[in-house]
Protein backbone atom coordinates (compact mmCIF):
# COMPACT_ATOMS: atom_id res chain seq x y z
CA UNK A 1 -22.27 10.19 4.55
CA UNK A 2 -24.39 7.67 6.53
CA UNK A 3 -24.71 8.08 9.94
CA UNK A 4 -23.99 4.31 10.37
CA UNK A 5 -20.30 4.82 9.37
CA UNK A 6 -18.65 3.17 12.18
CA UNK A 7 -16.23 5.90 12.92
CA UNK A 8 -13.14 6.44 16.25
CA UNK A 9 -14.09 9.06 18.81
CA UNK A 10 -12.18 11.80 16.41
CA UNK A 11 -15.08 10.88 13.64
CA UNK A 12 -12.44 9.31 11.41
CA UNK A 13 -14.21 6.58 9.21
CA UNK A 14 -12.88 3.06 11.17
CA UNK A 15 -11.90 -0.07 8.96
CA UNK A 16 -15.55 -1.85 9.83
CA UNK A 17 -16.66 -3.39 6.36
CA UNK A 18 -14.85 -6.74 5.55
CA UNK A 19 -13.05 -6.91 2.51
CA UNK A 20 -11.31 -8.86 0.14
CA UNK A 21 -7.83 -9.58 -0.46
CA UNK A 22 -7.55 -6.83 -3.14
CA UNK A 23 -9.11 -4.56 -0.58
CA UNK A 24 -12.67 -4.86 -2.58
CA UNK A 25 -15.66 -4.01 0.02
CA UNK A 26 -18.03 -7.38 0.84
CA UNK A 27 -21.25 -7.59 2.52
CA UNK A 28 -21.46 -6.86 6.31
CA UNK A 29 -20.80 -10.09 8.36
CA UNK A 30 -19.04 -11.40 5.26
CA UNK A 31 -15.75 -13.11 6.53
CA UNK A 32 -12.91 -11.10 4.64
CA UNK A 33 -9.28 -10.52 4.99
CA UNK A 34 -7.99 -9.81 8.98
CA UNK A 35 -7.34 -5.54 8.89
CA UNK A 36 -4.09 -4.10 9.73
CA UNK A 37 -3.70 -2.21 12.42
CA UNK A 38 -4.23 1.42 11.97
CA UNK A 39 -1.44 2.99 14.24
CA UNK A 40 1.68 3.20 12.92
CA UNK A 41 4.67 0.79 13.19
CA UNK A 42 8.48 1.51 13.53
CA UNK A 43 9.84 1.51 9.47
CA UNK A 44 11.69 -1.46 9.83
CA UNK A 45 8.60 -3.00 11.27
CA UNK A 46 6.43 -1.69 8.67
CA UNK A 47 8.32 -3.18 5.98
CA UNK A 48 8.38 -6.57 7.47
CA UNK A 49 4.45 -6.13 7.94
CA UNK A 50 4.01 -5.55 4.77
CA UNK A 51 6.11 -7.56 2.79
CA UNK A 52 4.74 -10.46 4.51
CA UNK A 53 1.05 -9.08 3.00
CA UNK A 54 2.31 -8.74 -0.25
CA UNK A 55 3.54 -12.22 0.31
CA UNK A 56 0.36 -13.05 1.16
CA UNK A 57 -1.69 -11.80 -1.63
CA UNK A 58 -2.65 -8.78 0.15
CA UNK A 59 -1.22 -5.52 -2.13
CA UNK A 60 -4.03 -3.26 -0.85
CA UNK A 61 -3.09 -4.67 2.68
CA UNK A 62 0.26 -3.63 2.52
CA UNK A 63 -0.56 -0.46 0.79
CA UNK A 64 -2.76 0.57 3.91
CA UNK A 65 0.61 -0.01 6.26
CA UNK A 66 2.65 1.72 3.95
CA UNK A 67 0.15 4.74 3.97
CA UNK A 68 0.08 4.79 7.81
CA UNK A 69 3.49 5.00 8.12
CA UNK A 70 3.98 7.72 5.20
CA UNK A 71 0.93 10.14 7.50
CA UNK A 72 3.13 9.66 10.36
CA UNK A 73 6.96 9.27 9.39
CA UNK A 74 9.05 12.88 9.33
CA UNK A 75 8.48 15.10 6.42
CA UNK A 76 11.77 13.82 4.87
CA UNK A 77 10.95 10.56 4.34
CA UNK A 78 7.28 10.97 2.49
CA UNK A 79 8.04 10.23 -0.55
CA UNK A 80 9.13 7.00 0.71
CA UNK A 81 6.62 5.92 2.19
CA UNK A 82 4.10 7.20 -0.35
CA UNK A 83 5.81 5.74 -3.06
CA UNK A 84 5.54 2.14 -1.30
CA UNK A 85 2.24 2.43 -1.19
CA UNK A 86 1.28 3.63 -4.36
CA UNK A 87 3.24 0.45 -5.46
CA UNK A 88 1.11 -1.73 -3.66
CA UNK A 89 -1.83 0.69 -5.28
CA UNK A 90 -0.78 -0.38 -8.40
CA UNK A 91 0.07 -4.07 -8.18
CA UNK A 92 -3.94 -4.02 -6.38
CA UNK A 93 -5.38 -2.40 -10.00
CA UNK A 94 -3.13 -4.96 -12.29
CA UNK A 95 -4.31 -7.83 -9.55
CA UNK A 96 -7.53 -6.32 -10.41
CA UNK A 97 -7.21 -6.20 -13.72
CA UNK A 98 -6.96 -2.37 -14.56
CA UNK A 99 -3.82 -2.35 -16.66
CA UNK A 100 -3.70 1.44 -17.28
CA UNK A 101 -4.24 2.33 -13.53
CA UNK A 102 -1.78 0.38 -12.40
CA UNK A 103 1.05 1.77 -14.59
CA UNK A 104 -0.65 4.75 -14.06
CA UNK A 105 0.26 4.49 -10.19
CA UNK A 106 3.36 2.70 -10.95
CA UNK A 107 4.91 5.70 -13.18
CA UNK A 108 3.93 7.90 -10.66
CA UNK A 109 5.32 5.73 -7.29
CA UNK A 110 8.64 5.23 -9.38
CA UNK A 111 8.84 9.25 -9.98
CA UNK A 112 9.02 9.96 -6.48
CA UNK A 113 11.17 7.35 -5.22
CA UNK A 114 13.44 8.22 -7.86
CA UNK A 115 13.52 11.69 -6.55
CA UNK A 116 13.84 10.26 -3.11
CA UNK A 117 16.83 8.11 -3.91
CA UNK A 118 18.57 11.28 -5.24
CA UNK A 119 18.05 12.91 -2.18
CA UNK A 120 20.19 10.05 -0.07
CA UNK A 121 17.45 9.58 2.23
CA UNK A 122 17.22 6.91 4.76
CA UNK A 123 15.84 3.48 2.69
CA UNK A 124 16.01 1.46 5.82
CA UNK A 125 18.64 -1.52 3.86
CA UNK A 126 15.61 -1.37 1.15
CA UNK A 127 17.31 -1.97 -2.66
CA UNK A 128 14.38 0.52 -3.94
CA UNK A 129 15.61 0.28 -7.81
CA UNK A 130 15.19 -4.16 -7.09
CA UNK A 131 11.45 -3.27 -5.60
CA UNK A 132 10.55 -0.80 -8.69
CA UNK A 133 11.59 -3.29 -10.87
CA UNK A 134 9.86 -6.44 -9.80
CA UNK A 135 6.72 -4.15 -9.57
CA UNK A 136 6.84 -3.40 -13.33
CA UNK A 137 7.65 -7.15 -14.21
CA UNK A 138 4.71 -7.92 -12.73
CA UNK A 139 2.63 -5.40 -13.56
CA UNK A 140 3.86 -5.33 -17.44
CA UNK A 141 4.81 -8.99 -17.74
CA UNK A 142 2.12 -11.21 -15.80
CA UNK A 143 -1.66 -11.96 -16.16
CA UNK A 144 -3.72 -10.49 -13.31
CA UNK A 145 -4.02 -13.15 -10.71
């Protein structure tokens, strides 16, 4: 790696490059999407946050708050968490027109929330089997916007 990484104090790579809405890198001092903060919210906080991106055209955005959440949540609730976000992977590869990745991610993100619905862990009022399915519509149904 380049030494002009822009990196925290512990050396962990920093969000410095601009990107796009689909989380695609752009030049340096190219205006791109605002970044999300990289600490990690309450859940209830991170699910506003991020449906609000998704709203917003932002699936990668809301994919990196999901994924912040999931590295810091307790052990139980992973596959939560990591399932939202590889949701949000996969509605950023249909945006981006990569049909195979993003059922790809989608098979995989509905696996494990599957497996954490049968486990009657917390969903935080989330209707999980609603939020798979409007995924798939859009990723089997729509054209890539």
């Amino acid at each position: 790696m380049g030494k002009d990484r822009d990196r925290d104090p512990a050396g962990r790579a920093r969000q410095a490059r601009p990107r796009d809405e689909l989380g695609r890198p752009l030049p340096y001092g190219a205006p791109g999407v605002e970044a999300v903060p990289e600490e990690p919210l309450p859940p209830h906080e991170t699910i506003a946050f991020a449906w609000r991106l998704l709203e917003d055209g932002r699936p990668f955005s809301a994919h990196e708050v999901f994924e912040t959440r999931w590295k810091s949540c307790p052990a139980e609730e992973r596959p939560l968490w990591q399932g939202l976000a590889q949701l949000c992977v996969a509605l950023t590869h249909h945006r981006r027109g990569n049909a195979l990745g993003a059922r790809r991610l989608y098979d995989r993100a509905a696996a494990r929330l599957v497996e954490y619905e049968n486990t009657g862990g917390v969903r935080y009022e989330m209707d999980l089997t609603a939020i798979r399915n409007r995924v798939l519509h859009e990723i089997d149904v729509s054209e890539p916007t």
